[in-house]
PDB file of N, CA and C in Angstrom:
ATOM      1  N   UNK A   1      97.244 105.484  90.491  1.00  0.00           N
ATOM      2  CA  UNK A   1      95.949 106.021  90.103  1.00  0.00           C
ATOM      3  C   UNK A   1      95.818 106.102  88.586  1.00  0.00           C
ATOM      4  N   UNK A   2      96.633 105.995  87.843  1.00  0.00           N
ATOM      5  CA  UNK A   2      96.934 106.546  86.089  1.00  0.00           C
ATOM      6  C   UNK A   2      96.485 104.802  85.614  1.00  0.00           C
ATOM      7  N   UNK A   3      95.583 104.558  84.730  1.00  0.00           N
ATOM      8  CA  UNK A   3      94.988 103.734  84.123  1.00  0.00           C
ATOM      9  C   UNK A   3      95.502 103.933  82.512  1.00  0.00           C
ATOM     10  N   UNK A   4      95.684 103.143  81.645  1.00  0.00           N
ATOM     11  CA  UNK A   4      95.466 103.098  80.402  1.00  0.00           C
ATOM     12  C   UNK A   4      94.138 102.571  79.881  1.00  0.00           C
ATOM     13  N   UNK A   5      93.623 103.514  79.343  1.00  0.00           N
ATOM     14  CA  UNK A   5      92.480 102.953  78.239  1.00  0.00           C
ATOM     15  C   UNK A   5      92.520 102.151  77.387  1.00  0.00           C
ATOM     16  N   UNK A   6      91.999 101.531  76.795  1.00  0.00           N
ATOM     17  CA  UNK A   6      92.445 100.828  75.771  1.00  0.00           C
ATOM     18  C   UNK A   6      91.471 102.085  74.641  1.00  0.00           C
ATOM     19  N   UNK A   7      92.103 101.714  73.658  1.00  0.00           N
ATOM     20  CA  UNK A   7      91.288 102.351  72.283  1.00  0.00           C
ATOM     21  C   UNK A   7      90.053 101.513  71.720  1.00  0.00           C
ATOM     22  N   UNK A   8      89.624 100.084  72.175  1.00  0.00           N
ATOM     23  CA  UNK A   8      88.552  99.470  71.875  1.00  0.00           C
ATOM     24  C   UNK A   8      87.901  99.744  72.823  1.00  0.00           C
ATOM     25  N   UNK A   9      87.507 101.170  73.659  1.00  0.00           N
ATOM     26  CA  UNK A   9      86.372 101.214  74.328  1.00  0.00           C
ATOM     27  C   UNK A   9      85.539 102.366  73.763  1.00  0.00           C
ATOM     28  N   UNK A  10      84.345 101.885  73.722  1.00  0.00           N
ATOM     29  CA  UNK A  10      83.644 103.716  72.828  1.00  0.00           C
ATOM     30  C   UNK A  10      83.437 104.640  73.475  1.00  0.00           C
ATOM     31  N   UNK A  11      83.101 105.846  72.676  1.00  0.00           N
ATOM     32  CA  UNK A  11      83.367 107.475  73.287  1.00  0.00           C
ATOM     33  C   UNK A  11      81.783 106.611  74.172  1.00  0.00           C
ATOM     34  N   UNK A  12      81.050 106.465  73.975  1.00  0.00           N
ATOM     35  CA  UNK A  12      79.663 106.551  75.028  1.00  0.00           C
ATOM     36  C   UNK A  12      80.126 105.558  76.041  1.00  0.00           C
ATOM     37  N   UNK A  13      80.903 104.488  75.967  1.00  0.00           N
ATOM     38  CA  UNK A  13      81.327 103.903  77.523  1.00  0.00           C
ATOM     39  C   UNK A  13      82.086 105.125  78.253  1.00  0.00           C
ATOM     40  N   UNK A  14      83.006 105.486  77.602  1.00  0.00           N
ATOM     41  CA  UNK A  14      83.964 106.271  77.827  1.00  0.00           C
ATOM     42  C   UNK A  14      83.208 107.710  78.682  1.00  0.00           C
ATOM     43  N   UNK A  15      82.475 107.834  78.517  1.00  0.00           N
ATOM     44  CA  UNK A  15      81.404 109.451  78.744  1.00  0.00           C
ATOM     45  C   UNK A  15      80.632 108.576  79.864  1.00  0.00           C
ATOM     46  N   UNK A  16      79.913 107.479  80.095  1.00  0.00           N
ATOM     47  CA  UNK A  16      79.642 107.145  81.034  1.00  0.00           C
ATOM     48  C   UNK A  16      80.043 106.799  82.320  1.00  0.00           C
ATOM     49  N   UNK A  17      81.101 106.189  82.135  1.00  0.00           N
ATOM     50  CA  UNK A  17      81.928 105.872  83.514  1.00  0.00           C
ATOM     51  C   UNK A  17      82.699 107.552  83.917  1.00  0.00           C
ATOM     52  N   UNK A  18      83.300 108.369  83.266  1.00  0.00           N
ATOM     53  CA  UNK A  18      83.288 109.612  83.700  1.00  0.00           C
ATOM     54  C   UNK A  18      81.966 110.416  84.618  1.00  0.00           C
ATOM     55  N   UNK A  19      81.171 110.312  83.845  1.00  0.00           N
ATOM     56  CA  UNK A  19      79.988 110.832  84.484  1.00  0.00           C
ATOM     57  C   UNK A  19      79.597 110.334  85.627  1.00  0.00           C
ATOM     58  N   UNK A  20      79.388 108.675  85.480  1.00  0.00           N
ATOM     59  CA  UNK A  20      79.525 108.153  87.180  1.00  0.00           C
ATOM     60  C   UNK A  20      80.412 107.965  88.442  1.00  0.00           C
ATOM     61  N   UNK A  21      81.354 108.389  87.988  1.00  0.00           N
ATOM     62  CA  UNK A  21      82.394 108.500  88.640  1.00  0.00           C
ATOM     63  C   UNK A  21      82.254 109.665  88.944  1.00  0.00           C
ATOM     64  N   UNK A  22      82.264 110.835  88.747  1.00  0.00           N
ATOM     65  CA  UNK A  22      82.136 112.275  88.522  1.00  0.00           C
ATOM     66  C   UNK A  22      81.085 112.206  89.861  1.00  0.00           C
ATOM     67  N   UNK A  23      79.759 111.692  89.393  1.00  0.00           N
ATOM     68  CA  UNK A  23      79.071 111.740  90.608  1.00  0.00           C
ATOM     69  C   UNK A  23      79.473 111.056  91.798  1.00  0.00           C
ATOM     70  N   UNK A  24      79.457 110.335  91.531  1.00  0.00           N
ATOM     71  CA  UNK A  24      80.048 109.641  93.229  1.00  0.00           C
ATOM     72  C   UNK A  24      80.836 110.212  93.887  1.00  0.00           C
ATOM     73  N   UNK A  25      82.253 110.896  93.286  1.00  0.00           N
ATOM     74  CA  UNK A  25      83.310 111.781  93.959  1.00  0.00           C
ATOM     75  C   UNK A  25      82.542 112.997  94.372  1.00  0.00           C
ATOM     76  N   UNK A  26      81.504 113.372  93.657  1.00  0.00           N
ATOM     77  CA  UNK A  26      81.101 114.683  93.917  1.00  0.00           C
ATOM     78  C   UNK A  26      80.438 114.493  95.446  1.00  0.00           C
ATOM     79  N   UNK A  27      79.524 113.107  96.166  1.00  0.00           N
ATOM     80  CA  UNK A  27      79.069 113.406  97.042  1.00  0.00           C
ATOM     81  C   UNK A  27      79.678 113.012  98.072  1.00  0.00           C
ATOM     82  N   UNK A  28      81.235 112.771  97.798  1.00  0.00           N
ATOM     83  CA  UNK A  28      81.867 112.124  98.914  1.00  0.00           C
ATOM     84  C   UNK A  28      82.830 113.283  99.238  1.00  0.00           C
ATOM     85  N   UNK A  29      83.486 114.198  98.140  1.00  0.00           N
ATOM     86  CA  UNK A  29      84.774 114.491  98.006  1.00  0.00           C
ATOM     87  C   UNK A  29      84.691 116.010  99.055  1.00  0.00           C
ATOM     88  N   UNK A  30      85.659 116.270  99.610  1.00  0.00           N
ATOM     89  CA  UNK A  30      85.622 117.365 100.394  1.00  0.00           C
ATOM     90  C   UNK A  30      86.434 118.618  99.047  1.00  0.00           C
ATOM     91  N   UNK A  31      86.058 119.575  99.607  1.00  0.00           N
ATOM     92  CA  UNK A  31      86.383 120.848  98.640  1.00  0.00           C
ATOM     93  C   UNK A  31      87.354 120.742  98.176  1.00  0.00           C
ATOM     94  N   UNK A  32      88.516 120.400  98.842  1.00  0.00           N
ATOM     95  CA  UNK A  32      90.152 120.570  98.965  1.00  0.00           C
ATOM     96  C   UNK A  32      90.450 119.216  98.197  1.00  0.00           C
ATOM     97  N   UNK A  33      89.497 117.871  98.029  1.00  0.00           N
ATOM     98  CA  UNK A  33      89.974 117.319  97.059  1.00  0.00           C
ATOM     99  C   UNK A  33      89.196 117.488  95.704  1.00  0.00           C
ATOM    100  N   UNK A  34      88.532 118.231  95.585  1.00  0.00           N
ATOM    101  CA  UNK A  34      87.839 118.297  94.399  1.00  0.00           C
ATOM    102  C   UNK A  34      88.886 119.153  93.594  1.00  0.00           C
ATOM    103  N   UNK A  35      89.158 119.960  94.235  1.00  0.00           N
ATOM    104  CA  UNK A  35      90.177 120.567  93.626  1.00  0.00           C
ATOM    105  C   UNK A  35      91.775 120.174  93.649  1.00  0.00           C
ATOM    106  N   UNK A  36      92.118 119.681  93.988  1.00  0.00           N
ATOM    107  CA  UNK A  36      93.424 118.825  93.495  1.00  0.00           C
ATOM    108  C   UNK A  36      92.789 117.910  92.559  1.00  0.00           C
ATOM    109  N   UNK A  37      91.945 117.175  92.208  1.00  0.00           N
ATOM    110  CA  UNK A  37      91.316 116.314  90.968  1.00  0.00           C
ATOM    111  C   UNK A  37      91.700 117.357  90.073  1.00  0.00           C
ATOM    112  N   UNK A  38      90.866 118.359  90.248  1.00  0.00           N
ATOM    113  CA  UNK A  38      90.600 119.091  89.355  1.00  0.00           C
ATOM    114  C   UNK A  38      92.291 119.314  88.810  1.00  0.00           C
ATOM    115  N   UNK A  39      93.181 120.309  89.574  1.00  0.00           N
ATOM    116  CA  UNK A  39      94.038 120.441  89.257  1.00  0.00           C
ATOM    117  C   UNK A  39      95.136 119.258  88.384  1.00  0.00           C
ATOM    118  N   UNK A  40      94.635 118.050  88.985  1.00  0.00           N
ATOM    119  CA  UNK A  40      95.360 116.856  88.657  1.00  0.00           C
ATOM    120  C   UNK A  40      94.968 116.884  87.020  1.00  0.00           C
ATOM    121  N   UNK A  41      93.342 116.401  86.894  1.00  0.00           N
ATOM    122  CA  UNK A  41      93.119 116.155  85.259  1.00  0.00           C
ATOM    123  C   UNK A  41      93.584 117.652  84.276  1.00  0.00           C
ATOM    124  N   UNK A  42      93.808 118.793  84.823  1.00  0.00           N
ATOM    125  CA  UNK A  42      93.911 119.771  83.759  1.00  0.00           C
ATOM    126  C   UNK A  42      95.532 119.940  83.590  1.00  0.00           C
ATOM    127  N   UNK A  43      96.068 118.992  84.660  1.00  0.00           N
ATOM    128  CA  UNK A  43      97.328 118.888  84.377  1.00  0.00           C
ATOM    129  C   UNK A  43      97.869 117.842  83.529  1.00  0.00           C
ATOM    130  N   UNK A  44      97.124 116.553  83.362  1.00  0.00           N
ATOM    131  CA  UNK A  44      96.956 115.037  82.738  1.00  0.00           C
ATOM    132  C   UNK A  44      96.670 116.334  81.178  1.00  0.00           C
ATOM    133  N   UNK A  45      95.512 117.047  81.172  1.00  0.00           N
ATOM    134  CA  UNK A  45      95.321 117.016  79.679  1.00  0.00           C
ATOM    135  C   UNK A  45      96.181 118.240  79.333  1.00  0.00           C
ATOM    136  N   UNK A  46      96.574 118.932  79.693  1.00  0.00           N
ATOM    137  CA  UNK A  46      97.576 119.859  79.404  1.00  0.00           C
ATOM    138  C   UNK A  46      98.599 119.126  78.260  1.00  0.00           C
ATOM    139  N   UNK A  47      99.141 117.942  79.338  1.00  0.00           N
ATOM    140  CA  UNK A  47     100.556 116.849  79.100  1.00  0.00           C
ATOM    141  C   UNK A  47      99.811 116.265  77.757  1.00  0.00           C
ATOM    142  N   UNK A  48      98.477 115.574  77.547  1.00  0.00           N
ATOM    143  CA  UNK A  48      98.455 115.365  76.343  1.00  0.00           C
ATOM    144  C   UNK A  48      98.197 115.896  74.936  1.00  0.00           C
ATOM    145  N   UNK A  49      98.075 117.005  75.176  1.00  0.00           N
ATOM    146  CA  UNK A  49      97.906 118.201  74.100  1.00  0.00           C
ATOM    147  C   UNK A  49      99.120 118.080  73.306  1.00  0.00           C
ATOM    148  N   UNK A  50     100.210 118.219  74.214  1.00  0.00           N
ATOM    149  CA  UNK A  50     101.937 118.677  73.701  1.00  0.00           C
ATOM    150  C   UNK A  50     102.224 117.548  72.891  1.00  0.00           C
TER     151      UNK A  50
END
């Protein structure tokens, strides 16, 4: 599931495909996975803070 970005993509591609993605999971995803996402990315950005 873990993708690399490349750094030649811009913050507004970058903000778009989040956002559409964002929606689509939202009308498919059952509670219990919204929240493991959830838990998943605040664990992804946690790791890149350090």
């Amino acid at each position: 599931m873990q993708q690399k970005v490349s750094g030649k993509v811009s913050q507004s591609e970058k903000r778009r495909f989040i956002q559409e993605t964002g929606k689509n999971y939202q009308r498919k995803a059952s509670n219990r996975e919204r929240q493991e996402l959830e838990d998943y990315i605040v664990e992804q950005l946690q790791q890149y803070k350090k």
